[in-house]
C-alpha atoms as a PDB file:
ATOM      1  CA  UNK A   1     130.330 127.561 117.277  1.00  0.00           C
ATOM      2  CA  UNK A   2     128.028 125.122 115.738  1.00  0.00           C
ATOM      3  CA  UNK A   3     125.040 126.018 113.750  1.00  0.00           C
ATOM      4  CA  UNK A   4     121.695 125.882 115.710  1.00  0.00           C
ATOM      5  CA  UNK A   5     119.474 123.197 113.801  1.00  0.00           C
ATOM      6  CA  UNK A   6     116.663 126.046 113.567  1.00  0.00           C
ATOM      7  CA  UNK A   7     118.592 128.247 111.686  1.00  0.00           C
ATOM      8  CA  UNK A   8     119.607 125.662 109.117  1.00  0.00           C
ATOM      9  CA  UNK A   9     118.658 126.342 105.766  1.00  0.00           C
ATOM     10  CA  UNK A  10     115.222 123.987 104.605  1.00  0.00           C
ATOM     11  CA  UNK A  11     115.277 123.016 101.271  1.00  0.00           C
ATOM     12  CA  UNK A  12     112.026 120.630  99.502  1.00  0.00           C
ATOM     13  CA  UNK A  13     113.434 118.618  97.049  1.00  0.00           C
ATOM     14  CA  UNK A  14     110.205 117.807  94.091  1.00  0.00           C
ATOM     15  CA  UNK A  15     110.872 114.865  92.277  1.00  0.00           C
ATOM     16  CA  UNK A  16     109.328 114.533  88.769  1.00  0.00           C
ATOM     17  CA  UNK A  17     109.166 111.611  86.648  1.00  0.00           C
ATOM     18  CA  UNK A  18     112.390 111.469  83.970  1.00  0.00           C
ATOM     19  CA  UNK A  19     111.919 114.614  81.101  1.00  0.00           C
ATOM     20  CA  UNK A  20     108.667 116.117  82.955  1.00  0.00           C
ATOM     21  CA  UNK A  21     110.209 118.776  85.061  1.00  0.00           C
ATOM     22  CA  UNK A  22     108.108 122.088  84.144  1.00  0.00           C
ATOM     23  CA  UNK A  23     110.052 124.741  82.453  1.00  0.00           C
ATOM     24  CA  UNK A  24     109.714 128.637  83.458  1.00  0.00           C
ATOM     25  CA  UNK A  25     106.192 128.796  81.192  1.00  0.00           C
ATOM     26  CA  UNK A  26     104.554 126.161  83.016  1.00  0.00           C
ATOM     27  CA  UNK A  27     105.149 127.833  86.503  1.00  0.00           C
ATOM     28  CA  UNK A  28     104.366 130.791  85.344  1.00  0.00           C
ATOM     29  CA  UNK A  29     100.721 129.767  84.175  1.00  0.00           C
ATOM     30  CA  UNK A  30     100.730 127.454  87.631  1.00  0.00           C
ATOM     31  CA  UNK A  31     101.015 130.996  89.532  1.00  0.00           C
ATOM     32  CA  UNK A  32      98.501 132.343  87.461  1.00  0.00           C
ATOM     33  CA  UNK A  33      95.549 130.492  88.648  1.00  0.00           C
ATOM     34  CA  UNK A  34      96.671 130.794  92.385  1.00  0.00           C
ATOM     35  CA  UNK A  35      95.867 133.546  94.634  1.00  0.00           C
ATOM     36  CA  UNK A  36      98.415 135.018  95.978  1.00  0.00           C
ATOM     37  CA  UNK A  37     101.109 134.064  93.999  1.00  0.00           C
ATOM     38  CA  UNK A  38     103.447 135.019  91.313  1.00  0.00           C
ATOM     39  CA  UNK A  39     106.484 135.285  89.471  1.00  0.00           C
ATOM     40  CA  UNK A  40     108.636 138.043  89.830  1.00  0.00           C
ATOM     41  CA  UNK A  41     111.634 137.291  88.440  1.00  0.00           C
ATOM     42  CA  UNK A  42     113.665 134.129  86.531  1.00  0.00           C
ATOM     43  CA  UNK A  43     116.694 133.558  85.096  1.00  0.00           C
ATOM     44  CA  UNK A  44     119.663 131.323  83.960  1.00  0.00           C
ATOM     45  CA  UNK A  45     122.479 130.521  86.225  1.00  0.00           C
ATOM     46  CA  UNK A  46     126.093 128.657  85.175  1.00  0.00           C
ATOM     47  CA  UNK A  47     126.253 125.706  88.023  1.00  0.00           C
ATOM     48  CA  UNK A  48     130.006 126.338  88.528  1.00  0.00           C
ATOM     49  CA  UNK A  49     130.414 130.511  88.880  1.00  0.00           C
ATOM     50  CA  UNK A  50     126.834 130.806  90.098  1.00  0.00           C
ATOM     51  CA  UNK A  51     126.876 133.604  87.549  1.00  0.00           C
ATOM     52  CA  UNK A  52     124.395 134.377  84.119  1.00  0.00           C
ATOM     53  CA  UNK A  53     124.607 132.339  81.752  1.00  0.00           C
ATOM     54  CA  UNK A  54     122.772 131.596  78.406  1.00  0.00           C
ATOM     55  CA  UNK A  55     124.183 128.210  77.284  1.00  0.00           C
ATOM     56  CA  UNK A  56     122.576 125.191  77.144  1.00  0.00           C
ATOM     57  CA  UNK A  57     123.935 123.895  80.583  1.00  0.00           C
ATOM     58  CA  UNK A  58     122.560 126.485  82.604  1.00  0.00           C
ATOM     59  CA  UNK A  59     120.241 125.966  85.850  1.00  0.00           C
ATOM     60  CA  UNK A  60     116.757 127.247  85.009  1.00  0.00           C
ATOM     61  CA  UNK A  61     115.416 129.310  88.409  1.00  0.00           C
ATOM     62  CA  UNK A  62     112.468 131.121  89.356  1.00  0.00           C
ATOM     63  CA  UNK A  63     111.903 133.850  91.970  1.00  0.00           C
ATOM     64  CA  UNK A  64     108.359 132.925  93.636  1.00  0.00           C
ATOM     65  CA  UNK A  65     106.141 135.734  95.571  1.00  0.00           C
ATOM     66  CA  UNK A  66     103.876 133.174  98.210  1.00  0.00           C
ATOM     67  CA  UNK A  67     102.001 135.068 100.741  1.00  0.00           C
ATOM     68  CA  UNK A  68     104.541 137.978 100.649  1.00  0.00           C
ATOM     69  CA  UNK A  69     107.444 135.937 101.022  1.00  0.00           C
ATOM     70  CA  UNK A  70     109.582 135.029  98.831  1.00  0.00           C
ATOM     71  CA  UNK A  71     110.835 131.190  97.705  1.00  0.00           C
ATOM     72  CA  UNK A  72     113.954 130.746  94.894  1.00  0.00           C
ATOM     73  CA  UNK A  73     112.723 127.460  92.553  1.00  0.00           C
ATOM     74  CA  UNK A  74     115.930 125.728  90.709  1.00  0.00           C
ATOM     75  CA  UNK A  75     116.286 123.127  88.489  1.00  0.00           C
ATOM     76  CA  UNK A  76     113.613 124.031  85.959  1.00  0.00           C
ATOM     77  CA  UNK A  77     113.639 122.351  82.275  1.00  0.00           C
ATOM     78  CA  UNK A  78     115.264 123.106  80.078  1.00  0.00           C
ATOM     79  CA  UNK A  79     118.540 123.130  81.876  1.00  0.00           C
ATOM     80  CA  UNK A  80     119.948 120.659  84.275  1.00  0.00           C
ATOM     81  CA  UNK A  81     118.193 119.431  87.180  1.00  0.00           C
ATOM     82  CA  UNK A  82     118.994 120.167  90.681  1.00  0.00           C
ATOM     83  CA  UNK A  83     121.174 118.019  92.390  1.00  0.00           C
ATOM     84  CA  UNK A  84     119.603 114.904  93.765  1.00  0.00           C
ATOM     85  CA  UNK A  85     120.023 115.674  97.514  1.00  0.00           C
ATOM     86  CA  UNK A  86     120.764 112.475 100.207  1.00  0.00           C
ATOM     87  CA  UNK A  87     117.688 110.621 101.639  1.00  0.00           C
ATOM     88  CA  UNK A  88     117.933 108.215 104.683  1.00  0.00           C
ATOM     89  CA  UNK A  89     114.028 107.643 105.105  1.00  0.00           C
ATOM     90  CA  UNK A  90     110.625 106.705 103.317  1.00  0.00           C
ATOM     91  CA  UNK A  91     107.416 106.937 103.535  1.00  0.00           C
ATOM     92  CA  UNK A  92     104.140 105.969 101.308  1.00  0.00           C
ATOM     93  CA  UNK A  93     107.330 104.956  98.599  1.00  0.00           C
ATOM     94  CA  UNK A  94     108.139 101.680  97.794  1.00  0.00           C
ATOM     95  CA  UNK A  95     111.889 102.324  98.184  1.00  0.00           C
ATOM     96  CA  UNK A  96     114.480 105.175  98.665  1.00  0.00           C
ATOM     97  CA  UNK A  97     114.152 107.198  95.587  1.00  0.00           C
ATOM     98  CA  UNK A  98     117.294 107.861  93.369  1.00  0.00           C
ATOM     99  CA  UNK A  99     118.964 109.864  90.948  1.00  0.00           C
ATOM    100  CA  UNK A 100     118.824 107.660  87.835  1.00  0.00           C
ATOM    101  CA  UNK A 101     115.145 107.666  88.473  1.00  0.00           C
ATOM    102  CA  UNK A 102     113.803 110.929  88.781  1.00  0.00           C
ATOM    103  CA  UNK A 103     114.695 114.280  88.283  1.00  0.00           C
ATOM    104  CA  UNK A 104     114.542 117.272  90.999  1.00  0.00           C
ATOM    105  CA  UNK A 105     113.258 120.482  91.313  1.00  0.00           C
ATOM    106  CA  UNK A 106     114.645 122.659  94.614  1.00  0.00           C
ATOM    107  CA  UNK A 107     112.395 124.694  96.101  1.00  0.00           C
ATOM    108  CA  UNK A 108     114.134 127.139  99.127  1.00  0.00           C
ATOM    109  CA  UNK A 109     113.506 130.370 100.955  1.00  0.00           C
ATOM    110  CA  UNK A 110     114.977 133.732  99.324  1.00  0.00           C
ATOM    111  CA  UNK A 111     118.113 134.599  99.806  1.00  0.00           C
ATOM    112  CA  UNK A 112     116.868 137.349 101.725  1.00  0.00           C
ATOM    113  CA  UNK A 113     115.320 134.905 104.080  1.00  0.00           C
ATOM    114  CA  UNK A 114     118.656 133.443 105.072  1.00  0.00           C
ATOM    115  CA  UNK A 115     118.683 132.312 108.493  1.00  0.00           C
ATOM    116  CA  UNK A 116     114.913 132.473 109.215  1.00  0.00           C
ATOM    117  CA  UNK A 117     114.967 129.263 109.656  1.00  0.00           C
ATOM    118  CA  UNK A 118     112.189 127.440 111.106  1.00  0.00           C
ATOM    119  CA  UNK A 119     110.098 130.443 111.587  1.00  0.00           C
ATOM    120  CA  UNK A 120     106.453 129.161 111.504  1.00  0.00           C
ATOM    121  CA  UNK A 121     105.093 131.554 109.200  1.00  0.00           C
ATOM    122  CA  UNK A 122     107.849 131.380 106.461  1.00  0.00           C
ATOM    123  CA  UNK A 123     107.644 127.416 107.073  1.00  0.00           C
ATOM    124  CA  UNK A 124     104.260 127.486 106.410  1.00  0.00           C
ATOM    125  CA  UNK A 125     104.162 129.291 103.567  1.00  0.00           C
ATOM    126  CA  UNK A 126     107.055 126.831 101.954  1.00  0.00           C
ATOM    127  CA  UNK A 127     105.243 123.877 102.817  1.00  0.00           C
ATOM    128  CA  UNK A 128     101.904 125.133 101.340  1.00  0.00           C
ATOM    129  CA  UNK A 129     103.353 126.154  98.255  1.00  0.00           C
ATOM    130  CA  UNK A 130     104.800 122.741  97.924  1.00  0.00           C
ATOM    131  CA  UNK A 131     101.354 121.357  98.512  1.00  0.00           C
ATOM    132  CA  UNK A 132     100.379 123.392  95.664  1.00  0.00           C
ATOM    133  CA  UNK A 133     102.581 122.312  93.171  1.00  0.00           C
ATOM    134  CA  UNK A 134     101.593 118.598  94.387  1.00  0.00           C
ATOM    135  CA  UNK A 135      98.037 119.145  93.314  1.00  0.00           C
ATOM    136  CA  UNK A 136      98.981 121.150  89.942  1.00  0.00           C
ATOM    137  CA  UNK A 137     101.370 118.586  88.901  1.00  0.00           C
ATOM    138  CA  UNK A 138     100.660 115.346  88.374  1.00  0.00           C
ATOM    139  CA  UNK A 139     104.384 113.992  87.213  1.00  0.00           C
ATOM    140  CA  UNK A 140     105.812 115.065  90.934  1.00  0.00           C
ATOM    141  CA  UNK A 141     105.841 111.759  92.000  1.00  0.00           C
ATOM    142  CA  UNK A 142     107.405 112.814  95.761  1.00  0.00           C
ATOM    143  CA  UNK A 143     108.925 115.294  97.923  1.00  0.00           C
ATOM    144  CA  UNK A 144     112.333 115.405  99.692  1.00  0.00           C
ATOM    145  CA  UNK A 145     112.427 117.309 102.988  1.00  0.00           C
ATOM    146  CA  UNK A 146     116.080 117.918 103.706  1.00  0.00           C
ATOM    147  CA  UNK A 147     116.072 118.504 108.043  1.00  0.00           C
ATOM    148  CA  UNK A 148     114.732 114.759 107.946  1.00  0.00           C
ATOM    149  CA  UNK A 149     116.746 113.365 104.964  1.00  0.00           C
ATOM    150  CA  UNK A 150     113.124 111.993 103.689  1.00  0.00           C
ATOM    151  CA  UNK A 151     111.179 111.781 101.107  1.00  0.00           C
ATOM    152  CA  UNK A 152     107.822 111.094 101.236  1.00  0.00           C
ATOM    153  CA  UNK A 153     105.184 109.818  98.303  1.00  0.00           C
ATOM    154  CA  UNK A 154     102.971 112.829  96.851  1.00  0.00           C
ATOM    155  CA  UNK A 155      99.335 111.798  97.860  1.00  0.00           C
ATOM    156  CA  UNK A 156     100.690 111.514 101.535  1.00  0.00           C
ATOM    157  CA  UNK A 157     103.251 114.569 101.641  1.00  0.00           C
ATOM    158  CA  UNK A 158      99.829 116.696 100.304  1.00  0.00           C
ATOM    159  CA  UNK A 159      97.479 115.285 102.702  1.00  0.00           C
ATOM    160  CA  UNK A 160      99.417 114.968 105.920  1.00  0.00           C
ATOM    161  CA  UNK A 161     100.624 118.599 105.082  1.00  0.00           C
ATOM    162  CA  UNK A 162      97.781 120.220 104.628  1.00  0.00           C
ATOM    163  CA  UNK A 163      95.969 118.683 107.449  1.00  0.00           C
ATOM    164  CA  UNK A 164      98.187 120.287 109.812  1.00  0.00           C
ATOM    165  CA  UNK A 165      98.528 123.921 108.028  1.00  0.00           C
ATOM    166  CA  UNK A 166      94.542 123.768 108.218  1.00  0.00           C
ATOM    167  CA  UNK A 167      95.000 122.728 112.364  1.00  0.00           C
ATOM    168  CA  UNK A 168      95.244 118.948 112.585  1.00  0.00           C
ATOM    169  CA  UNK A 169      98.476 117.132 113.656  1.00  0.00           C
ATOM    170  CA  UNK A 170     102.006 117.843 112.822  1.00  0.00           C
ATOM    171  CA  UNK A 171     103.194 115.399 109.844  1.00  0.00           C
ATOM    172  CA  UNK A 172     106.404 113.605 112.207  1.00  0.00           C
ATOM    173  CA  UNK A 173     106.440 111.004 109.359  1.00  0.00           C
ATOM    174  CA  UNK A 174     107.803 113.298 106.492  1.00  0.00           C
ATOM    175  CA  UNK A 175     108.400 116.539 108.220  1.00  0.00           C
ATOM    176  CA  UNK A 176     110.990 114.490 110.738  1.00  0.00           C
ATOM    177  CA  UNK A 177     111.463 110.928 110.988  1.00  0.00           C
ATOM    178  CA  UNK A 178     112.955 108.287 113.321  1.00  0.00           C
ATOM    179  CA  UNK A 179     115.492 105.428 113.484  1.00  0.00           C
ATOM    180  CA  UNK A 180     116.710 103.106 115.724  1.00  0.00           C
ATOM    181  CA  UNK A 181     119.536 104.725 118.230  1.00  0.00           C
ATOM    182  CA  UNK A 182     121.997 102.981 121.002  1.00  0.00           C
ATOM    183  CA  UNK A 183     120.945 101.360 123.586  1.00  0.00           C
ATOM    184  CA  UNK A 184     117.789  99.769 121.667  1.00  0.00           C
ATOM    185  CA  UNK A 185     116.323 103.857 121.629  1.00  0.00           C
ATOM    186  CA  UNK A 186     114.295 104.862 119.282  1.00  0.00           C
ATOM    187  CA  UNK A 187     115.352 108.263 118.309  1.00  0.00           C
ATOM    188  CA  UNK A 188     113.849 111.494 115.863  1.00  0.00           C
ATOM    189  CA  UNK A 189     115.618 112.788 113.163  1.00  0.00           C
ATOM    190  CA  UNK A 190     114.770 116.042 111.892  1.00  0.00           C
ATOM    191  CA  UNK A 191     112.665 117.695 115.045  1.00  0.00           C
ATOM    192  CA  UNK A 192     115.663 119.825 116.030  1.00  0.00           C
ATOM    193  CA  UNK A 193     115.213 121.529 113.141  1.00  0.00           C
ATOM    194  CA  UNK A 194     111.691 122.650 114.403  1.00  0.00           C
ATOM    195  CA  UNK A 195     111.965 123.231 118.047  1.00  0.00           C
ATOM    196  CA  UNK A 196     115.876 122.934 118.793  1.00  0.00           C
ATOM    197  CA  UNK A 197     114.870 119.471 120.276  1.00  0.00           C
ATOM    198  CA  UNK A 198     115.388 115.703 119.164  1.00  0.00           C
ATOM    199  CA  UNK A 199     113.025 113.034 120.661  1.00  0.00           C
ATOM    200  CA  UNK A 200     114.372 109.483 122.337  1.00  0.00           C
ATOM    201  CA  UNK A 201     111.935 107.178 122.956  1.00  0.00           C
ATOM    202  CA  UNK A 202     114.049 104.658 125.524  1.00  0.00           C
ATOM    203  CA  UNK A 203     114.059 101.392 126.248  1.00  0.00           C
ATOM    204  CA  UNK A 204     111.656  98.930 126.848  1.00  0.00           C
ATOM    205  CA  UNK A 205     109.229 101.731 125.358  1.00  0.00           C
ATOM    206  CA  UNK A 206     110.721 101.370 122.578  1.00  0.00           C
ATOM    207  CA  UNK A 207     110.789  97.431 122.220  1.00  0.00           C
ATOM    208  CA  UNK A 208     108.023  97.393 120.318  1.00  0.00           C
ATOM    209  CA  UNK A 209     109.156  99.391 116.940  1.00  0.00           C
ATOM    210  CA  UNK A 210     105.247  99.936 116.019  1.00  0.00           C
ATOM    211  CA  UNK A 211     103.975 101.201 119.273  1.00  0.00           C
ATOM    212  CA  UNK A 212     106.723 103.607 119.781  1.00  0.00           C
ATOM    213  CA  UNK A 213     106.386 105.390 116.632  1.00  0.00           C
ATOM    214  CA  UNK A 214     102.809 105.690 117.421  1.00  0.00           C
ATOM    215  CA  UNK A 215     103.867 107.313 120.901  1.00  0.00           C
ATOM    216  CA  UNK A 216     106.695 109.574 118.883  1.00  0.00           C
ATOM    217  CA  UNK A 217     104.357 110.784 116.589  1.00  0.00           C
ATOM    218  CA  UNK A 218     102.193 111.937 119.645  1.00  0.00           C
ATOM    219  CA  UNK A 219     104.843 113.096 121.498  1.00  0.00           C
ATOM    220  CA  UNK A 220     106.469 115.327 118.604  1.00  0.00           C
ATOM    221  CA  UNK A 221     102.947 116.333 118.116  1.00  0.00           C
ATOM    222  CA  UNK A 222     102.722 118.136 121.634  1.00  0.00           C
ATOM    223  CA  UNK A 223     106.276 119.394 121.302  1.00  0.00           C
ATOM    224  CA  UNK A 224     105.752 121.076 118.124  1.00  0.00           C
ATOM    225  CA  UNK A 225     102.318 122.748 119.533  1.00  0.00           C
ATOM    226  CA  UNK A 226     104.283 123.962 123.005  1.00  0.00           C
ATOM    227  CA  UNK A 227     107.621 124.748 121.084  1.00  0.00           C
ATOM    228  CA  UNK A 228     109.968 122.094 123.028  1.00  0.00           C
ATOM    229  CA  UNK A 229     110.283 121.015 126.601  1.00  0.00           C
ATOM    230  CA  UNK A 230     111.318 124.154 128.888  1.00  0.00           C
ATOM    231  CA  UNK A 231     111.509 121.392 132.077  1.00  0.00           C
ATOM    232  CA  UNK A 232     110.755 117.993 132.924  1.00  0.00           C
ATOM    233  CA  UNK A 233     107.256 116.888 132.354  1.00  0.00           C
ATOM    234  CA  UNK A 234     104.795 114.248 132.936  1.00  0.00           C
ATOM    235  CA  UNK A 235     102.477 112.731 129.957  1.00  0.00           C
ATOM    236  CA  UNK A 236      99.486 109.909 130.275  1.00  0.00           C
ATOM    237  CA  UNK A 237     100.356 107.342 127.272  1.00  0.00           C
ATOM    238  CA  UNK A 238      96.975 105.620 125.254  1.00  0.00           C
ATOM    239  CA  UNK A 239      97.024 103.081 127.602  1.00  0.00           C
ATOM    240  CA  UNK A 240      97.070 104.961 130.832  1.00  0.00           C
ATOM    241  CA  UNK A 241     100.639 104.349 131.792  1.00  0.00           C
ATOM    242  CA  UNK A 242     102.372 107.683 133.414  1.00  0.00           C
ATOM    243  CA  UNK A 243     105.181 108.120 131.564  1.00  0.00           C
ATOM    244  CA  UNK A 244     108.247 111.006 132.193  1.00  0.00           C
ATOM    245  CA  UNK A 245     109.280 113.371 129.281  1.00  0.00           C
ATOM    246  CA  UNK A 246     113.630 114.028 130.580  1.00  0.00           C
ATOM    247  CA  UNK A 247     115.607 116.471 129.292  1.00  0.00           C
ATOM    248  CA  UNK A 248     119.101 115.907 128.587  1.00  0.00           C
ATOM    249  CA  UNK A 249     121.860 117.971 130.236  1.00  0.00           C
ATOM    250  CA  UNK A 250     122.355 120.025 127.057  1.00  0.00           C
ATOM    251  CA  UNK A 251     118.524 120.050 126.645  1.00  0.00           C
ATOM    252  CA  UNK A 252     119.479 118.913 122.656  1.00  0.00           C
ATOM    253  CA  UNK A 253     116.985 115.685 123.087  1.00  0.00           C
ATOM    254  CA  UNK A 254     113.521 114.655 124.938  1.00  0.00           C
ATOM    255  CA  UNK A 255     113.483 111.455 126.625  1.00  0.00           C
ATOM    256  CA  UNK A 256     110.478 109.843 127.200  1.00  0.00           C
ATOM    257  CA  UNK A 257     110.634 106.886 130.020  1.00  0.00           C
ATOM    258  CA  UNK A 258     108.270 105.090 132.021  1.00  0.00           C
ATOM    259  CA  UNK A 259     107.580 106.660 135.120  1.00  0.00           C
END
């Protein structure tokens, strides 16, 4: 049986300028001067057994306590860096980052965490943490969010994140993402992750690339806040037109058509 897209395992990919990843030290005195966090263990892993090692070729990782929970942080200087995971989408960048250009920092749930998920409150804590390290550290140029395959510049991974942990709108640019799908659809990447759900915005909605992002990002919005689409529903767009939120046989993706 396939693997529910909720219960994959989220991973935040920080990318640091070349030779500026912080070492064990430096997040140590970062969790110092933040409530409610701290270090509670680290330690120095061989990449190929996965077992203790003290050589120079070791993966540097840290044990983070956030809010009671519990986030594993690889990749730490001096050893190697994590291994640059695959991006598909960009925003407030310039271009797809790559490996030759940056190096990466992994930042997960605990192993004993594994298959949370997307539970809101572990999510949450993840994502502010991240925000965290964003403000402490100004060589993390931008964050990779794995369920999307994106990676989005610092200043707007920090703001559009922590407006919606502090109650404003869900970050769909960043936190999922979208692309063009058959049939001239415009379709979400990354939203099953959150509610078991993808988005398709069809055709001739989705004509104009501009507008429909604007209407996905509203749409993904209300389906985050009501946790998916239980049955077929009706929505008023900006511009007054009635327009029909579908579900799909195998209720896996939200179409949104004029009515």
């Amino acid at each position: 049986m396939a693997q529910s897209p909720r219960t994959l395992e989220p991973e935040l990919y920080l990318l640091f300028a070349r030779d500026k990843r912080p070492d064990v030290a430096a997040i140590r005195a970062f969790a110092e001067g933040l409530p409610g966090l701290m270090v509670t263990h680290d330690r120095a892993v061989h990449p190929a057994s996965g077992t203790a090692a003290a050589s120079h070729d070791a993966e540097i990782w840290a044990e983070l306590l956030h809010d009671g929970l519990t986030f594993d942080m690889g990749g730490l200087a001096p050893g190697p860096s994590a291994a640059f995971p695959a991006v598909r989408h960009r925003f407030d960048l310039a271009s797809l980052p790559a490996a030759q250009d940056f190096d990466a920092v992994v930042l997960r749930p605990g192993p004993h965490l594994a298959g949370a998920g997307s539970a809101m409150p572990l999510m949450r804590s993840l994502l502010a943490l991240a925000c965290h390290l964003v403000r402490e550290f100004g060589d993390l140029a931008a964050v990779i969010w794995t369920p999307a395959n994106s990676a989005t510049g610092r200043r707007f991974f920090e703001s559009a994140t922590t407006a919606w942990l502090e109650g404003g709108p869900f970050p769909a640019l960043g936190l999922a993402a979208f692309e063009e799908a058959s049939e001239g659809a415009l379709e979400s990447i990354g939203l099953a992750f959150w509610i078991g759900q993808e988005l398709r915005i069809e055709a001739p909605l989705s004509a104009d690339r501009v507008a429909a992002t604007r209407l996905g990002i509203r749409v993904v919005n209300h389906l985050v806040l009501t946790g998916g689409l239980v049955n077929d529903d009706r929505i008023t767009a900006p511009d007054g037109t009635r327009l029909l939120l579908r579900l799909s046989r195998d209720r896996a993706v939200v179409s949104v058509l004029r009515e």
